[in-house]
C-alpha atoms as a PDB file:
ATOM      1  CA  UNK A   1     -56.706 -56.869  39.677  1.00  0.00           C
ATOM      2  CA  UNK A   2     -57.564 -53.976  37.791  1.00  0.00           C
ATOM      3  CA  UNK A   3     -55.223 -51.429  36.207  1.00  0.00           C
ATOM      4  CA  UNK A   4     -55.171 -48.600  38.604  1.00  0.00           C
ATOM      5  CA  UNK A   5     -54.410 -51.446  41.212  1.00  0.00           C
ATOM      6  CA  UNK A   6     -51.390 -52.864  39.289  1.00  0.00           C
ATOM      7  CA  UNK A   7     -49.835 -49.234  39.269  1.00  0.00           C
ATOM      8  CA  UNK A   8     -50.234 -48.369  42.700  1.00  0.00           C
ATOM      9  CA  UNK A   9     -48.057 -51.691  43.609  1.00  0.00           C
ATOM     10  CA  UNK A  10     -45.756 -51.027  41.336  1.00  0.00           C
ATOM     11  CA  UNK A  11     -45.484 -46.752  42.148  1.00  0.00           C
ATOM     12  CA  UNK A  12     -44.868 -48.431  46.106  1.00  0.00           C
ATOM     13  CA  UNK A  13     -42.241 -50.697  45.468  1.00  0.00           C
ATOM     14  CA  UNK A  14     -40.647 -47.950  43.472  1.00  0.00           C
ATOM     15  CA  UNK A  15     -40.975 -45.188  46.552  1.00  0.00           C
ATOM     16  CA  UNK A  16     -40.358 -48.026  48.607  1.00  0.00           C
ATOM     17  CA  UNK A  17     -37.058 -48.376  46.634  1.00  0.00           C
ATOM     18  CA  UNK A  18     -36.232 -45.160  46.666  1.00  0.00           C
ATOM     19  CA  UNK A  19     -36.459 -44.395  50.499  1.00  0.00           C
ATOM     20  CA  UNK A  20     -34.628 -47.332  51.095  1.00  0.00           C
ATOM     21  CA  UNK A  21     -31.695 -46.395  48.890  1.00  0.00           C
ATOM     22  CA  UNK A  22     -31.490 -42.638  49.825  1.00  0.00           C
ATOM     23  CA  UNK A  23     -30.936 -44.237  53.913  1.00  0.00           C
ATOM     24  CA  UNK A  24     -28.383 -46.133  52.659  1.00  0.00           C
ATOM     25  CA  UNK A  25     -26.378 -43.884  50.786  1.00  0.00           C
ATOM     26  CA  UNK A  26     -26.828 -40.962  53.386  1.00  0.00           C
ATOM     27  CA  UNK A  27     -23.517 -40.547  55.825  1.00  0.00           C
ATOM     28  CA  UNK A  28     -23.086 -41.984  59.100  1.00  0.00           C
ATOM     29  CA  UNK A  29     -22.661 -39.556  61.899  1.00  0.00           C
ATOM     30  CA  UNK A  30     -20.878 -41.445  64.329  1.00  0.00           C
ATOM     31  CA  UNK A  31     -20.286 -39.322  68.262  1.00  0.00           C
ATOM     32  CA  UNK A  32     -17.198 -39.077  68.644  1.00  0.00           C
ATOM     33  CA  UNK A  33     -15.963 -41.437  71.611  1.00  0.00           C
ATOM     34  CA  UNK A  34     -14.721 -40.277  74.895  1.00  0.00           C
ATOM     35  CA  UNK A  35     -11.453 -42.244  75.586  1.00  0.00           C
ATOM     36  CA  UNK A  36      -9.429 -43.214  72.837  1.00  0.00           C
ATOM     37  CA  UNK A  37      -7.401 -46.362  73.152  1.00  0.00           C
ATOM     38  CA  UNK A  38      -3.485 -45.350  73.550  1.00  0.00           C
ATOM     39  CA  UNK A  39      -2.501 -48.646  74.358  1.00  0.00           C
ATOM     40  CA  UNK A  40      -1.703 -51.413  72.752  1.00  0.00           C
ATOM     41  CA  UNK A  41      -4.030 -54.212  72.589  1.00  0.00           C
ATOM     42  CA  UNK A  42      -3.724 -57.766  73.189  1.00  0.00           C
ATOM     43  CA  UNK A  43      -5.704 -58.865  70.338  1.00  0.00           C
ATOM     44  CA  UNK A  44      -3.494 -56.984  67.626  1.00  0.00           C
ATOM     45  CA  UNK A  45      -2.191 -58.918  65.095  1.00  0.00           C
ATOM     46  CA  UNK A  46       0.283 -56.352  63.855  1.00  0.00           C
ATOM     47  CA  UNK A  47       2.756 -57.213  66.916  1.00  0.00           C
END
Protein backbone atom coordinates (compact mmCIF):
# COMPACT_ATOMS: atom_id res chain seq x y z
CA UNK A 1 0.00 0.00 0.00
CA UNK A 2 1.33 3.20 -0.79
CA UNK A 3 1.34 6.34 1.37
CA UNK A 4 -1.51 8.34 0.10
CA UNK A 5 -3.47 4.96 0.57
CA UNK A 6 -2.47 4.50 4.26
CA UNK A 7 -3.85 8.13 4.98
CA UNK A 8 -7.02 7.92 3.37
CA UNK A 9 -7.83 4.73 5.77
CA UNK A 10 -6.75 6.27 8.49
CA UNK A 11 -8.58 10.13 7.63
CA UNK A 12 -11.99 7.46 7.31
CA UNK A 13 -11.81 5.77 10.40
CA UNK A 14 -11.21 9.13 11.95
CA UNK A 15 -14.53 10.84 10.13
CA UNK A 16 -15.94 7.61 10.64
CA UNK A 17 -15.24 8.21 14.39
CA UNK A 18 -16.31 11.35 14.50
CA UNK A 19 -19.88 10.94 12.94
CA UNK A 20 -20.38 8.18 15.05
CA UNK A 21 -19.64 10.02 18.27
CA UNK A 22 -21.44 13.35 17.42
CA UNK A 23 -24.97 10.71 16.98
CA UNK A 24 -24.29 9.54 20.12
CA UNK A 25 -23.83 12.44 22.12
CA UNK A 26 -26.71 14.42 20.30
CA UNK A 27 -30.19 14.47 22.54
CA UNK A 28 -32.97 12.21 22.21
CA UNK A 29 -36.22 13.75 21.25
CA UNK A 30 -38.61 11.45 22.53
CA UNK A 31 -42.88 12.40 21.43
CA UNK A 32 -44.37 12.86 24.13
CA UNK A 33 -46.94 9.89 24.83
CA UNK A 34 -50.63 10.18 24.73
CA UNK A 35 -51.95 8.46 27.94
CA UNK A 36 -49.95 8.56 30.87
CA UNK A 37 -50.21 5.69 33.29
CA UNK A 38 -52.20 6.96 36.60
CA UNK A 39 -52.50 3.70 37.93
CA UNK A 40 -50.68 1.62 39.72
CA UNK A 41 -49.06 -1.25 38.17
CA UNK A 42 -48.87 -4.77 38.98
CA UNK A 43 -45.33 -5.20 38.25
CA UNK A 44 -44.10 -2.39 40.77
CA UNK A 45 -41.82 -3.36 43.15
CA UNK A 46 -42.17 -0.29 45.32
CA UNK A 47 -45.61 -1.72 46.84
Amino acid sequence: MNALTVLLCIWAMVALCAVLFIRGASPRVERPRKAKQTGVSRYSIAE
